[in-house]
N, C-alpha and C. Protein backbone atom coordinates (compact mmCIF):
# COMPACT_ATOMS: atom_id res chain seq x y z
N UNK A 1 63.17 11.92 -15.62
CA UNK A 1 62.18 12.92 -15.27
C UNK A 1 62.47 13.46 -13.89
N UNK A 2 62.61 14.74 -13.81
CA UNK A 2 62.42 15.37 -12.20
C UNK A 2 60.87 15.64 -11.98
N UNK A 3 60.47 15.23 -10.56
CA UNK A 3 59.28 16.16 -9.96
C UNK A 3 59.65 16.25 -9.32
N UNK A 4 58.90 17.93 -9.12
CA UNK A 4 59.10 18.92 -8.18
C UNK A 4 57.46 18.80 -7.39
N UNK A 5 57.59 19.70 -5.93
CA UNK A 5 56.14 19.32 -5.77
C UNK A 5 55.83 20.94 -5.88
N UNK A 6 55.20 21.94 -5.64
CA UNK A 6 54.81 23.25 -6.26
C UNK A 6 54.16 23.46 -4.83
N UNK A 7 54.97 24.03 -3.77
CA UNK A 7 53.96 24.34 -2.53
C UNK A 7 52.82 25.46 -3.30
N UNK A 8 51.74 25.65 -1.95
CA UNK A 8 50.56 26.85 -2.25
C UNK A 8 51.04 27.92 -2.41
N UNK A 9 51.74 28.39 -1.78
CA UNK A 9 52.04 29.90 -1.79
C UNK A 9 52.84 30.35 -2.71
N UNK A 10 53.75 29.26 -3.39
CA UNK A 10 54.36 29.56 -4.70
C UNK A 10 53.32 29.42 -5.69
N UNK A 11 52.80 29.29 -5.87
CA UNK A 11 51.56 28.56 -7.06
C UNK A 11 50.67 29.79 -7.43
N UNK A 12 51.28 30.58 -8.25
CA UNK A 12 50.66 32.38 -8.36
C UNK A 12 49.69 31.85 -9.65
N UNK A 13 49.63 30.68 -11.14
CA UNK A 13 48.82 31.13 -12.06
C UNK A 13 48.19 29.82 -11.95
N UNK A 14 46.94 30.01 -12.75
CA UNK A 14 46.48 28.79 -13.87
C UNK A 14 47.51 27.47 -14.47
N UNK A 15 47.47 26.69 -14.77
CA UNK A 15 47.91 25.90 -14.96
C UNK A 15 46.76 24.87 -15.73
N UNK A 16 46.71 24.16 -16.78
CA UNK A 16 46.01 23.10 -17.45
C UNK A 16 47.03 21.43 -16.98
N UNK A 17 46.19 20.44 -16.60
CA UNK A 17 46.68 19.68 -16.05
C UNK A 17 46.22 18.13 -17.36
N UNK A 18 47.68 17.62 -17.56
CA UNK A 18 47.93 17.04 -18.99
C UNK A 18 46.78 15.71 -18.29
N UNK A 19 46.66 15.42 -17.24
CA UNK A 19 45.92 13.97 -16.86
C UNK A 19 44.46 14.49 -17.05
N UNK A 20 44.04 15.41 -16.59
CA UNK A 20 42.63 15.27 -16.67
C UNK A 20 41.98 16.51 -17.66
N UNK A 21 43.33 17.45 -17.89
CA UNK A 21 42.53 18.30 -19.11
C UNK A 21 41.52 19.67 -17.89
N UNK A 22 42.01 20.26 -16.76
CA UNK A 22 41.49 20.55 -15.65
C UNK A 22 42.22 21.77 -15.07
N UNK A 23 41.69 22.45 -14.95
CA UNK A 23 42.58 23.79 -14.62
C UNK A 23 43.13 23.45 -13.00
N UNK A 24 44.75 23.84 -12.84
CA UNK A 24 44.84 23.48 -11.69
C UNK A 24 44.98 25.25 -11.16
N UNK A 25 43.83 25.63 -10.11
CA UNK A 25 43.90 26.84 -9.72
C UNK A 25 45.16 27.18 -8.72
N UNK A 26 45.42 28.68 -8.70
CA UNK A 26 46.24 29.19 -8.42
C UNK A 26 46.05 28.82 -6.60
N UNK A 27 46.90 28.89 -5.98
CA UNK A 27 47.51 28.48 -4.19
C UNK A 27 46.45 26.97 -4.39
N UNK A 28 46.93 26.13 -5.45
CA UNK A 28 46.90 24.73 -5.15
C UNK A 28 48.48 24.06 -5.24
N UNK A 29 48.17 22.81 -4.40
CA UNK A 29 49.61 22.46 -4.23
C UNK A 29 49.55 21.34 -5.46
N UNK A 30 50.48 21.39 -6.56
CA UNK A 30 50.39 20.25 -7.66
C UNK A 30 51.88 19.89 -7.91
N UNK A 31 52.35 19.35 -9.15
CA UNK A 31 53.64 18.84 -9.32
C UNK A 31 53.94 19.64 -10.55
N UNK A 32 55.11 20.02 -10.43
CA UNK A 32 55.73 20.27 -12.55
C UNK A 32 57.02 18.87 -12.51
N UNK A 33 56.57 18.48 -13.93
CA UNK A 33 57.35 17.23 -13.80
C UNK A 33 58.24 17.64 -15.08
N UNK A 34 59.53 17.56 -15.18
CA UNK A 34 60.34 18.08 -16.08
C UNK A 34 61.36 16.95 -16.59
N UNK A 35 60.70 16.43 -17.96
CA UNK A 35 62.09 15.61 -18.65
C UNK A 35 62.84 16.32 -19.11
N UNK A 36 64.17 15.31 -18.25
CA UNK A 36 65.61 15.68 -18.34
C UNK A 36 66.49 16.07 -19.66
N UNK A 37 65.66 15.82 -20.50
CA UNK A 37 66.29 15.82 -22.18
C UNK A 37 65.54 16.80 -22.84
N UNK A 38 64.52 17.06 -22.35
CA UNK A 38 64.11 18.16 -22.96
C UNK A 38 62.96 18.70 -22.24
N UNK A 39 63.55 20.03 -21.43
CA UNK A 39 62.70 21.01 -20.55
C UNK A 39 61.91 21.68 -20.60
N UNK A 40 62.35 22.10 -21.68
CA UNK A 40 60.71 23.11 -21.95
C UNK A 40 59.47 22.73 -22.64
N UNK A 41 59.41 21.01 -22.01
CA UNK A 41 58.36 20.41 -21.85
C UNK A 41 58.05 19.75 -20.79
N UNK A 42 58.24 20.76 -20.11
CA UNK A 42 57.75 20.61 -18.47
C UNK A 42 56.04 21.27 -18.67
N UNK A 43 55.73 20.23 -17.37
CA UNK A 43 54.17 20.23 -17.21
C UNK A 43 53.90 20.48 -15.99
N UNK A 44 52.09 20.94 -15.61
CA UNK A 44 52.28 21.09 -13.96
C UNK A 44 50.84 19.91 -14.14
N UNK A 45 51.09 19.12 -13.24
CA UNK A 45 50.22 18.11 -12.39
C UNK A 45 49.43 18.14 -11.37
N UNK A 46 48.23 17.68 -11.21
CA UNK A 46 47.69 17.45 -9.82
C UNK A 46 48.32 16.37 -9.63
N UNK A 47 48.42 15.98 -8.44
CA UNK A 47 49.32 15.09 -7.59
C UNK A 47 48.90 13.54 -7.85
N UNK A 48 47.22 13.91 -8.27
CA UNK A 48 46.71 11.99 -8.16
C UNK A 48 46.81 11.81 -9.68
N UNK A 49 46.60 13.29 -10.98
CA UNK A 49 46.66 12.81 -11.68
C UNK A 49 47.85 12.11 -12.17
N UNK A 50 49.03 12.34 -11.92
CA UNK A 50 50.25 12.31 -12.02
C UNK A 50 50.59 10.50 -11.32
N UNK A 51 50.15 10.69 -9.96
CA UNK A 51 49.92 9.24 -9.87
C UNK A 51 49.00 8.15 -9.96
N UNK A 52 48.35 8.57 -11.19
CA UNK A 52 47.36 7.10 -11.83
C UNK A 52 47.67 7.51 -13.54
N UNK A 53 48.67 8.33 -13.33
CA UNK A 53 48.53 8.12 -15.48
C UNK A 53 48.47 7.17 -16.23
N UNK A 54 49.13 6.27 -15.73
CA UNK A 54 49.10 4.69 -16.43
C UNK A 54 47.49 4.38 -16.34
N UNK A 55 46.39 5.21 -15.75
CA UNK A 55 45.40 4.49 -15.39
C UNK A 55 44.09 5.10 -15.88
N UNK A 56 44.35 6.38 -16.00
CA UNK A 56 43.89 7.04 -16.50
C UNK A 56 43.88 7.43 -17.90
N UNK A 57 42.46 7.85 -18.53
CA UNK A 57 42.64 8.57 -19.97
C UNK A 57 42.72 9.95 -19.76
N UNK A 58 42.94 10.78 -20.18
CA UNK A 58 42.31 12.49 -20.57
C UNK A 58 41.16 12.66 -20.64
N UNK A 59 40.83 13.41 -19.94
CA UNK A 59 39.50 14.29 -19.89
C UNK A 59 39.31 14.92 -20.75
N UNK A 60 37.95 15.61 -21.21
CA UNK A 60 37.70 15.56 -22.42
C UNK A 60 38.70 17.45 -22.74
N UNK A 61 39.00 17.67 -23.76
CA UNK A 61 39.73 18.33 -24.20
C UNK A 61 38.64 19.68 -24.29
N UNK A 62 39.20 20.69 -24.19
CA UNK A 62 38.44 22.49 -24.41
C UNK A 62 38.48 23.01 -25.69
């Protein structure tokens, strides 16, 4: 897996965040985390969700 971290000022759209099910708004700083085997299942993260996934469930779904 690569993460990247997504400064503010790059961070132009919406984003749905796979840990909590949570819109991550635009000039927030979050992560896109991209497995190496297959990319275009890259995701963008908030930063804590990303570090407690093991710990966390999903929020409730839209």
């Amino acid at each position: 897996m690569e993460v990247r971290r997504v400064q503010p000022y790059r961070a132009l759209k919406t984003y749905l965040c796979p840990g909590c099910n949570q819109d991550i708004q635009p000039r927030a700083m979050h992560l896109v985390v991209v497995p190496l085997d297959t990319p275009d299942l890259r995701r963008h993260w908030h930063e804590a969700c990303w570090q407690h996934r093991d710990r966390r469930r999903p929020g409730r779904l839209r």
